[in-house]
PDB file of N, CA and C in Angstrom:
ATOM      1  N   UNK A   1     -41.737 249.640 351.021  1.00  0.00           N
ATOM      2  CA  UNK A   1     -41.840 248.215 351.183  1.00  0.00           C
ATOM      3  C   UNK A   1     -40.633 247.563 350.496  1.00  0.00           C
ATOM      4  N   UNK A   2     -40.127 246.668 351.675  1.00  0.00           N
ATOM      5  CA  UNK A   2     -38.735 246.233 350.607  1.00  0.00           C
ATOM      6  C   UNK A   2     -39.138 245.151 349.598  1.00  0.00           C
ATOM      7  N   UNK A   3     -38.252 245.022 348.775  1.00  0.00           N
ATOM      8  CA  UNK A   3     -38.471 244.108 347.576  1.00  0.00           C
ATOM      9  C   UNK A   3     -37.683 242.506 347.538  1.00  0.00           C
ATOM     10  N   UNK A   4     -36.935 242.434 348.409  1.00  0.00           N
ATOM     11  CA  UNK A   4     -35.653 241.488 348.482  1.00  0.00           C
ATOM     12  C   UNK A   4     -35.909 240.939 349.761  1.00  0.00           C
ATOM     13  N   UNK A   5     -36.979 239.776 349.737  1.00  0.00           N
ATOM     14  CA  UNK A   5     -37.030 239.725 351.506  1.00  0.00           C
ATOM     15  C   UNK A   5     -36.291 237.909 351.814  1.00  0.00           C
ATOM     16  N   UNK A   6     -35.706 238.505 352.779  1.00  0.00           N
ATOM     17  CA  UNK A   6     -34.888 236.303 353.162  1.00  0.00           C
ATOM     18  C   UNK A   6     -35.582 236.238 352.961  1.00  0.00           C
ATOM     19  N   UNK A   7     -34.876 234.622 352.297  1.00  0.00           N
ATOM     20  CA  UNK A   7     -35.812 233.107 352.360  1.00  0.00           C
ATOM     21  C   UNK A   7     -34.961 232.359 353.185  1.00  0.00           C
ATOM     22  N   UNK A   8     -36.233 231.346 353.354  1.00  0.00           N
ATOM     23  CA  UNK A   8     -35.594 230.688 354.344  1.00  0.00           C
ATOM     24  C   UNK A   8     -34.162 229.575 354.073  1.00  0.00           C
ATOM     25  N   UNK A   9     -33.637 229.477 354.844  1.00  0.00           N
ATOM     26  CA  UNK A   9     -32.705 228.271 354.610  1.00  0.00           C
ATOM     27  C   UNK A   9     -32.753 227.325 355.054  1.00  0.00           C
ATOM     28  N   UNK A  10     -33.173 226.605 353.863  1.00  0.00           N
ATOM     29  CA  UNK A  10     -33.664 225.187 354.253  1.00  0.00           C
ATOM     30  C   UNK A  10     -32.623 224.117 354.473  1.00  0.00           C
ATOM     31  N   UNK A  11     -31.733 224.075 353.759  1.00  0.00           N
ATOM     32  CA  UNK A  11     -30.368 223.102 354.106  1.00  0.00           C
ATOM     33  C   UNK A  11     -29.953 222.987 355.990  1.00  0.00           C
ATOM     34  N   UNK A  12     -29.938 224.577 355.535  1.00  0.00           N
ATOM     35  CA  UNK A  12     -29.276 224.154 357.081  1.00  0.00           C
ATOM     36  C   UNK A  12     -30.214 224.256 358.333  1.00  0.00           C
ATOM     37  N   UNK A  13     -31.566 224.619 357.960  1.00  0.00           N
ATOM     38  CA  UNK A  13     -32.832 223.824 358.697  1.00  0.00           C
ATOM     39  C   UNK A  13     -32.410 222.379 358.998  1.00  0.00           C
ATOM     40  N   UNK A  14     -32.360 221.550 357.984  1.00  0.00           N
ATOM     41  CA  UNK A  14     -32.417 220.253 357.403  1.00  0.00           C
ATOM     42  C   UNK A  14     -31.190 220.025 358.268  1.00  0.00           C
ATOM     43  N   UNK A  15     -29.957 220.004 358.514  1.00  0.00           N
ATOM     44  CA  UNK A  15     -28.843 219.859 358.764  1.00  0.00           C
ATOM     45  C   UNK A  15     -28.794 219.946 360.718  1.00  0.00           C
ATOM     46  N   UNK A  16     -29.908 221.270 361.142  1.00  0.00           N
ATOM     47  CA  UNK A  16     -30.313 221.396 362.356  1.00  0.00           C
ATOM     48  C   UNK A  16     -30.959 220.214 363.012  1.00  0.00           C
ATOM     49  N   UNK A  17     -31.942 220.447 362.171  1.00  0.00           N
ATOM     50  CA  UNK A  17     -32.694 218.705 362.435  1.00  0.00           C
ATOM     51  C   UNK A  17     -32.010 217.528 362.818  1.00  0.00           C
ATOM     52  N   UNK A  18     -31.012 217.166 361.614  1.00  0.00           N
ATOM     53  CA  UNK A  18     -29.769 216.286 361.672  1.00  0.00           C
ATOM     54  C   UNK A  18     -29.219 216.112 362.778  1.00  0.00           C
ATOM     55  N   UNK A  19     -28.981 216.743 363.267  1.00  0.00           N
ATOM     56  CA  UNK A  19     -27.855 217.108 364.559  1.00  0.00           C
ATOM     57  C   UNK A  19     -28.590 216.883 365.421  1.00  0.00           C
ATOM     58  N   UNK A  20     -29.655 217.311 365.839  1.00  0.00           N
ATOM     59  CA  UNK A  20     -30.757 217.119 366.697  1.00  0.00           C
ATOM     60  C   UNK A  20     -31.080 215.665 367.071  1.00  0.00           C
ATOM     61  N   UNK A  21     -31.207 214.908 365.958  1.00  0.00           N
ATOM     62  CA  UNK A  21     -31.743 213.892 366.116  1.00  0.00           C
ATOM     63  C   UNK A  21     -30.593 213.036 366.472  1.00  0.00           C
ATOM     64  N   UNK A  22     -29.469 213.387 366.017  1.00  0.00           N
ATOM     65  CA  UNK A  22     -28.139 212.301 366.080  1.00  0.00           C
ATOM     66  C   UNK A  22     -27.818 212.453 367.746  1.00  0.00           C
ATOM     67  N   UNK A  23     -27.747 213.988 368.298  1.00  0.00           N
ATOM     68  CA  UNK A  23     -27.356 213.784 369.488  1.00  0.00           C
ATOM     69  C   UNK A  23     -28.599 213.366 370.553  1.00  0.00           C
ATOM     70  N   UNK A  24     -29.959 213.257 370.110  1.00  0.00           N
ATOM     71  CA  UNK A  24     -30.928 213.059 370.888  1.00  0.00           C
ATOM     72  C   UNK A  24     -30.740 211.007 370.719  1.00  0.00           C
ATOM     73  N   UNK A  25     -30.701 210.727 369.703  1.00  0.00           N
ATOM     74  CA  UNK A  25     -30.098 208.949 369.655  1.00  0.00           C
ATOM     75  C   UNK A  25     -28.790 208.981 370.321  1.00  0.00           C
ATOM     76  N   UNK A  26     -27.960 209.094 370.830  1.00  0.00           N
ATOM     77  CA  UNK A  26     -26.744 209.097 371.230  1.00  0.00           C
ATOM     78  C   UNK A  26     -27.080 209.406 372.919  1.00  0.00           C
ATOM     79  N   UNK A  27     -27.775 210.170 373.359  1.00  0.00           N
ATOM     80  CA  UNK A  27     -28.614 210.109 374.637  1.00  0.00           C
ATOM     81  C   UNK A  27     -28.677 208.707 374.749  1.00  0.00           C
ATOM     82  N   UNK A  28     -30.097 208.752 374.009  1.00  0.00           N
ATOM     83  CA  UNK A  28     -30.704 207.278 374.260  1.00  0.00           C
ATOM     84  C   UNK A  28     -29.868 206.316 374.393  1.00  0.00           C
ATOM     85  N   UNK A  29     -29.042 206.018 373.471  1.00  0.00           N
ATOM     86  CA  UNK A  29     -27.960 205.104 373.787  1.00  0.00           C
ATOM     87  C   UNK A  29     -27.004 204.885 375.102  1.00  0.00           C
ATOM     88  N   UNK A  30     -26.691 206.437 375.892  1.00  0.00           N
ATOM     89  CA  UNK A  30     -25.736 206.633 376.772  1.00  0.00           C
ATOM     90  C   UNK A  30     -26.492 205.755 378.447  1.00  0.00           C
ATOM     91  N   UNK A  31     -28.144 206.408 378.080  1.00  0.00           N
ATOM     92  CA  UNK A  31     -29.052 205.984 378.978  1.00  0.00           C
ATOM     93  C   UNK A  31     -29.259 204.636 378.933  1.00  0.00           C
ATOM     94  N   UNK A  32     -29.247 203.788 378.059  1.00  0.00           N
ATOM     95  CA  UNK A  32     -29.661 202.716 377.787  1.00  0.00           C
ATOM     96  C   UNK A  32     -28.319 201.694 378.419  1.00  0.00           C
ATOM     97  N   UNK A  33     -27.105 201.872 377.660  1.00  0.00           N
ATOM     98  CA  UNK A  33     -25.809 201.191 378.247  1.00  0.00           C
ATOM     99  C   UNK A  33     -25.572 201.732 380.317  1.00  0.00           C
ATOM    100  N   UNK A  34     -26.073 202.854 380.496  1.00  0.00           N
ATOM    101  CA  UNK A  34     -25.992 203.138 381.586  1.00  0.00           C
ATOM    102  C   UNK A  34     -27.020 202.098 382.406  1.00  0.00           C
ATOM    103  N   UNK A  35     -28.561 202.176 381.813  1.00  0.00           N
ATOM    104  CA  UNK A  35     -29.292 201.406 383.085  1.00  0.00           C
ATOM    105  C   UNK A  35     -28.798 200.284 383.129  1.00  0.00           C
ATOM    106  N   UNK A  36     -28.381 199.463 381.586  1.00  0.00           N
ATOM    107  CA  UNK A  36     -28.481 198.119 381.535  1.00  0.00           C
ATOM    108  C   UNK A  36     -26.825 197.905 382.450  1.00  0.00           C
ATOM    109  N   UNK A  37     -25.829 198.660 382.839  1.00  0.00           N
ATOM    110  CA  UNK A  37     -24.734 198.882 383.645  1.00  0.00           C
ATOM    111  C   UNK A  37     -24.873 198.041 384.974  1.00  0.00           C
ATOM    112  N   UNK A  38     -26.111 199.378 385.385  1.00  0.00           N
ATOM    113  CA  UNK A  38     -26.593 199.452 386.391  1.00  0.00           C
ATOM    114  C   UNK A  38     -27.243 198.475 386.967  1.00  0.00           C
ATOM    115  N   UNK A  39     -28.128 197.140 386.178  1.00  0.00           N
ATOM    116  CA  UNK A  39     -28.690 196.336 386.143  1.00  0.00           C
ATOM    117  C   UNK A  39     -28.600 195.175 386.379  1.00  0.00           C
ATOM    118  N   UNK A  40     -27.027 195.140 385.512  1.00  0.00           N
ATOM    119  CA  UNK A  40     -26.286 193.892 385.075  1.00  0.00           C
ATOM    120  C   UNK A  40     -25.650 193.612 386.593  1.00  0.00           C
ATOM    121  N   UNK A  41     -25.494 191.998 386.529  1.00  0.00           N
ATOM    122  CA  UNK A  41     -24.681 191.665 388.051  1.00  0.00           C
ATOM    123  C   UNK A  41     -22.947 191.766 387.791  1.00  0.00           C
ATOM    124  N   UNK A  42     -22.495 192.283 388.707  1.00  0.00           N
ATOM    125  CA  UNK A  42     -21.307 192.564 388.850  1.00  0.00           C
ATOM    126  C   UNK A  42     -20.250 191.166 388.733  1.00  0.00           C
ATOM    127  N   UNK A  43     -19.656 191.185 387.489  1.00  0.00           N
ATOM    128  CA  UNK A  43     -18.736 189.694 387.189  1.00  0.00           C
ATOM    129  C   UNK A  43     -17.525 189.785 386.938  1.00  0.00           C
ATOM    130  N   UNK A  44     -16.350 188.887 386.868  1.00  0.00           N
ATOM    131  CA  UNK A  44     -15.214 189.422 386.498  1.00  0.00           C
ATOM    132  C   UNK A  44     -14.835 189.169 385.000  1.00  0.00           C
ATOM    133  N   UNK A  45     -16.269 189.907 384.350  1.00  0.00           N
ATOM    134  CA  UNK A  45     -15.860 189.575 383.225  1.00  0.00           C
ATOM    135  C   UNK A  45     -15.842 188.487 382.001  1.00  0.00           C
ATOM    136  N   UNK A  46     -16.201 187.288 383.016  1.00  0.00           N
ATOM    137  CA  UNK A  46     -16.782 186.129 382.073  1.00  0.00           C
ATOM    138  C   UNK A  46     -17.734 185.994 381.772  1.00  0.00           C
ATOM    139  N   UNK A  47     -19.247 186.719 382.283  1.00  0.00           N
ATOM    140  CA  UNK A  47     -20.308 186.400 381.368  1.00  0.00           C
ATOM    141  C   UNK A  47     -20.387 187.453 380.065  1.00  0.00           C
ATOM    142  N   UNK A  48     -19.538 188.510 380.004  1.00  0.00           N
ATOM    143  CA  UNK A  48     -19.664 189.703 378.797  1.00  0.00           C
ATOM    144  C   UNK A  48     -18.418 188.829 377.465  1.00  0.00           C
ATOM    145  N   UNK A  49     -17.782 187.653 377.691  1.00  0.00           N
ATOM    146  CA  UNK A  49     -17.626 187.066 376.484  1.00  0.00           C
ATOM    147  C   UNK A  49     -18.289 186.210 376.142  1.00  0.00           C
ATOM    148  N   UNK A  50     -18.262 186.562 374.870  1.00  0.00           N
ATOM    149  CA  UNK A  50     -19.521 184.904 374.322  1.00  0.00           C
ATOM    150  C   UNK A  50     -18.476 183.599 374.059  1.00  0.00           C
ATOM    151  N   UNK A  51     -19.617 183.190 374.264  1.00  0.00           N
ATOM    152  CA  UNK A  51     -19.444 181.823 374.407  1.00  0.00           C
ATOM    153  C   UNK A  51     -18.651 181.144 373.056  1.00  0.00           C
ATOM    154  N   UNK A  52     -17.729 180.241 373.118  1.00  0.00           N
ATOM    155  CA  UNK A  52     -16.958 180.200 371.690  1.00  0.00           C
ATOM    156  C   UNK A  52     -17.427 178.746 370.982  1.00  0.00           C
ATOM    157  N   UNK A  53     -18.354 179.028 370.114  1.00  0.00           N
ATOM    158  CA  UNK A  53     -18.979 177.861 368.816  1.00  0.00           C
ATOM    159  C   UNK A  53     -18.001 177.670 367.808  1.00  0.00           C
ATOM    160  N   UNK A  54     -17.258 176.840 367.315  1.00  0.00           N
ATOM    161  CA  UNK A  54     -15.990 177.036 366.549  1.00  0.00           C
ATOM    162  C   UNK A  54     -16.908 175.771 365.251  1.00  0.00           C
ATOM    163  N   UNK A  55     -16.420 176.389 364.228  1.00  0.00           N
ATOM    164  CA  UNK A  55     -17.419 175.603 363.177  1.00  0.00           C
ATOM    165  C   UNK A  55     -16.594 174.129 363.018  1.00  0.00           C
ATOM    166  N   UNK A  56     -17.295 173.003 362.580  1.00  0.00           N
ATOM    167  CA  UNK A  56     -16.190 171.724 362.394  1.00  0.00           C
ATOM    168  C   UNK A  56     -15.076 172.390 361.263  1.00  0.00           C
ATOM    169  N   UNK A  57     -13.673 171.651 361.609  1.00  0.00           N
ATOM    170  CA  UNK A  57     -12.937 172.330 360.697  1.00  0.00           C
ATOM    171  C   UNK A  57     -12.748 171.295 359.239  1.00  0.00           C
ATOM    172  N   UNK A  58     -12.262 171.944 357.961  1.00  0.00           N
ATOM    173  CA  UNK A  58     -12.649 171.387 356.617  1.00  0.00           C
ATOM    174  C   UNK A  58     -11.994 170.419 356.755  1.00  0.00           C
ATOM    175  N   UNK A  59     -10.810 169.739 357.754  1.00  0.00           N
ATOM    176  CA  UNK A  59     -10.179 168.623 357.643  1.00  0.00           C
ATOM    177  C   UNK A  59     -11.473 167.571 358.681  1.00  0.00           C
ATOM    178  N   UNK A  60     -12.132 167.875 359.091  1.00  0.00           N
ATOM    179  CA  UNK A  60     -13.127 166.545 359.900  1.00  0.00           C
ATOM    180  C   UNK A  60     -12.593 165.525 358.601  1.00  0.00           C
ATOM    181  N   UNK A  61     -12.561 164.236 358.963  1.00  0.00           N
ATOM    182  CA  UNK A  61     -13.186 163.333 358.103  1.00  0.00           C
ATOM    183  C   UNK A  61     -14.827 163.073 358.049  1.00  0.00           C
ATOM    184  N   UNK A  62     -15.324 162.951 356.891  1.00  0.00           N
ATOM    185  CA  UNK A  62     -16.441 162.505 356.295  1.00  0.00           C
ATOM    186  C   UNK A  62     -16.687 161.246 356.439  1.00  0.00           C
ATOM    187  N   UNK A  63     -18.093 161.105 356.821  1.00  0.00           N
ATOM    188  CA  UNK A  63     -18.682 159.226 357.399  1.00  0.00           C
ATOM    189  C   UNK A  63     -19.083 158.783 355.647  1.00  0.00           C
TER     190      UNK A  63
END
């Protein structure tokens, strides 16, 4: 009977997991920008900038 038996390795269990989960979110993401692609109406581009709110600037005069 041997005396010296592996243990497990848990780090890089832990590290498996990691990876797992990062490229299984990164899916989701690819799927998600894809339907909403797919979804979205075809524009040249002017509704994907926002809209520009420019704050009053510090010279306004004061009432």
């Amino acid at each position: 009977m041997p005396t010296n038996m592996a243990t497990p390795n848990y780090a890089f269990e832990k590290r498996r997991r990691e990876l797992d989960k990062k490229a299984k979110k990164e899916e989701k993401r690819k799927h998600k920008l894809e339907a909403a692609a797919a979804h979205a109406p075809e524009h040249d581009g002017e509704a994907s900038e926002p809209a520009a709110t420019e704050a009053p600037s510090p010279e306004a005069p004061t009432a």
